[in-house]
Protein backbone atom coordinates (compact mmCIF):
# COMPACT_ATOMS: atom_id res chain seq x y z
CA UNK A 1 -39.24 22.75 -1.33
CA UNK A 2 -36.22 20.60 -3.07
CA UNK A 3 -36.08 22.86 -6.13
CA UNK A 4 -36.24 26.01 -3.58
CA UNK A 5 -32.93 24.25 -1.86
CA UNK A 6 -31.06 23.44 -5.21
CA UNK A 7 -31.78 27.13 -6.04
CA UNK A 8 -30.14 28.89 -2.78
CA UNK A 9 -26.83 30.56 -3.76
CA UNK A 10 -24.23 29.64 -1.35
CA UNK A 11 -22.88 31.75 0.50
CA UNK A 12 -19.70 32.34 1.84
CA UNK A 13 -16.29 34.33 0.35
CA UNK A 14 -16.33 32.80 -3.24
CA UNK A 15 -12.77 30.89 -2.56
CA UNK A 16 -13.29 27.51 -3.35
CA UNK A 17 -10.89 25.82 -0.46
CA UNK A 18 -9.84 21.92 -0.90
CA UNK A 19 -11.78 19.82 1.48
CA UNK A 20 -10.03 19.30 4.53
CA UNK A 21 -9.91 15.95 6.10
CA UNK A 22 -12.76 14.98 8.61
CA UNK A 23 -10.90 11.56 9.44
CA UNK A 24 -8.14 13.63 10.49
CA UNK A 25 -9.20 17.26 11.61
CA UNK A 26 -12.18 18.11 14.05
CA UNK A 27 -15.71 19.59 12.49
CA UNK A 28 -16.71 22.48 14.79
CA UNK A 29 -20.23 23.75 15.64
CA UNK A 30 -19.59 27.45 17.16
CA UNK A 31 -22.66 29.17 18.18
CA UNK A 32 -24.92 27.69 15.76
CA UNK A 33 -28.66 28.60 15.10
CA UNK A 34 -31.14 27.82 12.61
CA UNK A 35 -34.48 29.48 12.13
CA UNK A 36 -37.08 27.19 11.13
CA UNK A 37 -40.64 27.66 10.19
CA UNK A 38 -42.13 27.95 14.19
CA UNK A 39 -39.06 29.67 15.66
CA UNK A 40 -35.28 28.46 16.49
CA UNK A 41 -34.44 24.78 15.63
CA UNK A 42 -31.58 24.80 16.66
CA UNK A 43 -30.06 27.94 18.82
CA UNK A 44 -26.61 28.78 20.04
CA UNK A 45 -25.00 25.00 19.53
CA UNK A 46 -21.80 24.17 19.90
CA UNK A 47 -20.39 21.23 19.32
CA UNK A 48 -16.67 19.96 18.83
CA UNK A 49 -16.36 16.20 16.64
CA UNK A 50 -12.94 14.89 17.41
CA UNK A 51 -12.13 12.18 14.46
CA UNK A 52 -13.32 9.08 15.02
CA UNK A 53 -16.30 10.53 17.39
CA UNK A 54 -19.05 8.00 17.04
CA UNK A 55 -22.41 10.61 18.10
CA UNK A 56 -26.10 9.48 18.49
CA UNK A 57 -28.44 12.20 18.08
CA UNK A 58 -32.14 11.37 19.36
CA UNK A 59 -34.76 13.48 20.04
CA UNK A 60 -38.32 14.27 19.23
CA UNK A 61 -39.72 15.33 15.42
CA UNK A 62 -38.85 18.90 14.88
CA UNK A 63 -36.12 18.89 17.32
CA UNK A 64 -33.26 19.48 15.02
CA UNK A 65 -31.54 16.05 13.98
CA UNK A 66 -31.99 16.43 10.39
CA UNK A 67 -30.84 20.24 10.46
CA UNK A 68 -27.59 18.77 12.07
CA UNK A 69 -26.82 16.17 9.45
CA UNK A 70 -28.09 18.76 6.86
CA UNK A 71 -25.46 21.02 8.26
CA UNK A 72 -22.57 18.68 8.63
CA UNK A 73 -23.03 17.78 4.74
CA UNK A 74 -23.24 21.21 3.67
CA UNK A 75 -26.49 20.69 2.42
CA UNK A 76 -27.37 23.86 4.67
CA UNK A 77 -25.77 26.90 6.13
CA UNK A 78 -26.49 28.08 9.42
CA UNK A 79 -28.68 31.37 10.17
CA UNK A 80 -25.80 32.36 13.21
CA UNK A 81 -22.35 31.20 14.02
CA UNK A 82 -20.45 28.64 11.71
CA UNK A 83 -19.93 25.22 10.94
CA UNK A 84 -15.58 24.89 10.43
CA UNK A 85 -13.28 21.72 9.51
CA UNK A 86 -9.96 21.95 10.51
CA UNK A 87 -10.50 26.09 11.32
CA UNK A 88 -12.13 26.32 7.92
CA UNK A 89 -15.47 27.78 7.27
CA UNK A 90 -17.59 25.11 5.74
CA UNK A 91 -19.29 28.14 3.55
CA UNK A 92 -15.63 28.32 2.05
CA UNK A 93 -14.89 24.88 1.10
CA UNK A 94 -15.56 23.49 -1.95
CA UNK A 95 -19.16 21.63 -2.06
CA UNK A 96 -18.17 18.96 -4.55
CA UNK A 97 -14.76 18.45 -2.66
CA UNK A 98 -16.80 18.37 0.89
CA UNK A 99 -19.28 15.92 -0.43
CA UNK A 100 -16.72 13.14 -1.65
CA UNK A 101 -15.20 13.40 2.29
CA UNK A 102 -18.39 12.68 4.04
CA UNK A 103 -21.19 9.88 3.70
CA UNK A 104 -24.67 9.56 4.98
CA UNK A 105 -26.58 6.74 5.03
CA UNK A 106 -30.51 6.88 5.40
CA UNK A 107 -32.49 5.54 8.21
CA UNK A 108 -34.08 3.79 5.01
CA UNK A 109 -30.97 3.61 2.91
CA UNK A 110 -32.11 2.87 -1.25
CA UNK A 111 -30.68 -0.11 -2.62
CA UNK A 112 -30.71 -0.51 -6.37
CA UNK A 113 -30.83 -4.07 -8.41
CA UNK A 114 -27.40 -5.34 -9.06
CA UNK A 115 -24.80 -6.07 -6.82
CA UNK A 116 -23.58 -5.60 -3.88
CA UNK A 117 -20.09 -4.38 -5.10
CA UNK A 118 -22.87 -2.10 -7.39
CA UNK A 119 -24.98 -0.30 -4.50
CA UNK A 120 -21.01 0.51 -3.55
CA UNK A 121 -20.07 2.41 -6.58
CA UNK A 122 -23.20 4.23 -6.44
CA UNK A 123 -20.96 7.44 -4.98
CA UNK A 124 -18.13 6.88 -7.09
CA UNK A 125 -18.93 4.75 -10.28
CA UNK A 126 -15.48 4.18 -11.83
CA UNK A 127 -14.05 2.75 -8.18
CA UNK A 128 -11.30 0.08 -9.23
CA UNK A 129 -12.24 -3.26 -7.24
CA UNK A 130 -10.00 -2.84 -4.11
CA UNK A 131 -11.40 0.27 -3.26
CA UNK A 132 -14.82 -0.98 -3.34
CA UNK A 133 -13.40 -3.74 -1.12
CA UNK A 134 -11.60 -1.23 1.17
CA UNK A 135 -15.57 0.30 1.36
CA UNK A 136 -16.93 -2.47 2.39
CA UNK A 137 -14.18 -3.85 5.07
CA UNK A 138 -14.29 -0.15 6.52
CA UNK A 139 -18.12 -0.94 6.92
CA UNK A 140 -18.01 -3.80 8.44
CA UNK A 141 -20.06 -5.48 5.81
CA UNK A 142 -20.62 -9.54 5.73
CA UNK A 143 -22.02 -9.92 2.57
CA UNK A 144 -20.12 -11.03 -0.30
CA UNK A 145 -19.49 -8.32 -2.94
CA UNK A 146 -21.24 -10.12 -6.20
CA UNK A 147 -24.00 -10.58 -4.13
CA UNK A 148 -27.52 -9.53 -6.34
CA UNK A 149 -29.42 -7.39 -4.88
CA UNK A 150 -33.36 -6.86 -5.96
CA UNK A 151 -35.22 -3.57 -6.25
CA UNK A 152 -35.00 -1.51 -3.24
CA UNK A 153 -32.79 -4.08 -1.33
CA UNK A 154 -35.09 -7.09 -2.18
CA UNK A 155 -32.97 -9.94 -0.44
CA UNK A 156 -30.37 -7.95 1.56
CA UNK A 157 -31.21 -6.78 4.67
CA UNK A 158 -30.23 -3.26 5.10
CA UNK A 159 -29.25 -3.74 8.41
């Protein structure tokens, strides 16, 4: 099913547009359905994110939280209506430009051996010190950067 996913042209008109800023601009959900495999999972949502909208999603297996965030990272592309930042099509905007504006974190995130300052650069490997700092205030994180961290978070509570 992963490979199948890699494999799926995108879609949209070609242009590659600059990401816009999601800390600054609202994401937009107009009309939005997704066909799954036993029928509509999700069908005719809209949905406006402000910045700095904190949103819990909850609901039961199957219900379409994972087709959200799958949507919202441009992972997928919805069957009806559109996904937009700041006006813009999410099928139009660049996927590698998208991808370094938004984050998701796991509800079992995967912690590699090394640091803590390490498990940080995992998204961006060459990030000078401060901005791996500026991560990690922005997070809220209590942990001191040089911390080790074992295999799969041995020793850190992911928490």
């Amino acid at each position: 099913e992963v490979f199948a996913v890699l494999e799926t042209p995108l879609t949209g008109s070609g242009r590659r547009i600059p990401a816009p800023d999601p800390s600054r601009v609202a994401v937009r959900f107009d009309g939005v359905v997704v066909e799954g495999r036993g029928g509509r999972v999700l069908d005719g949502l809209d949905l406006v994110l402000d910045p700095g909208t904190v949103l819990g999603v909850r609901g039961p297996s199957g219900s379409g939280k994972s087709t959200l965030v799958d949507l919202l990272l441009g992972l997928r592309r919805p069957d009806g209506g559109r996904v937009t930042v700041g006006g813009v099509d999410l099928a139009d905007i660049d996927p590698d430009a998208w991808t370094r504006r938004v984050a998701w974190v796991p509800q079992r995130p995967v912690l590699v051996r090394g640091t803590v300052a390490d498990n940080i650069r995992t998204g961006v490997p060459d990030a000078p010190d401060a901005r791996v700092a500026a991560a990690a205030a922005a997070a809220a994180l209590d942990v001191p950067l040089d911390r080790d961290v074992g295999e799969d978070g041995n020793g850190l509570s992911t928490g």
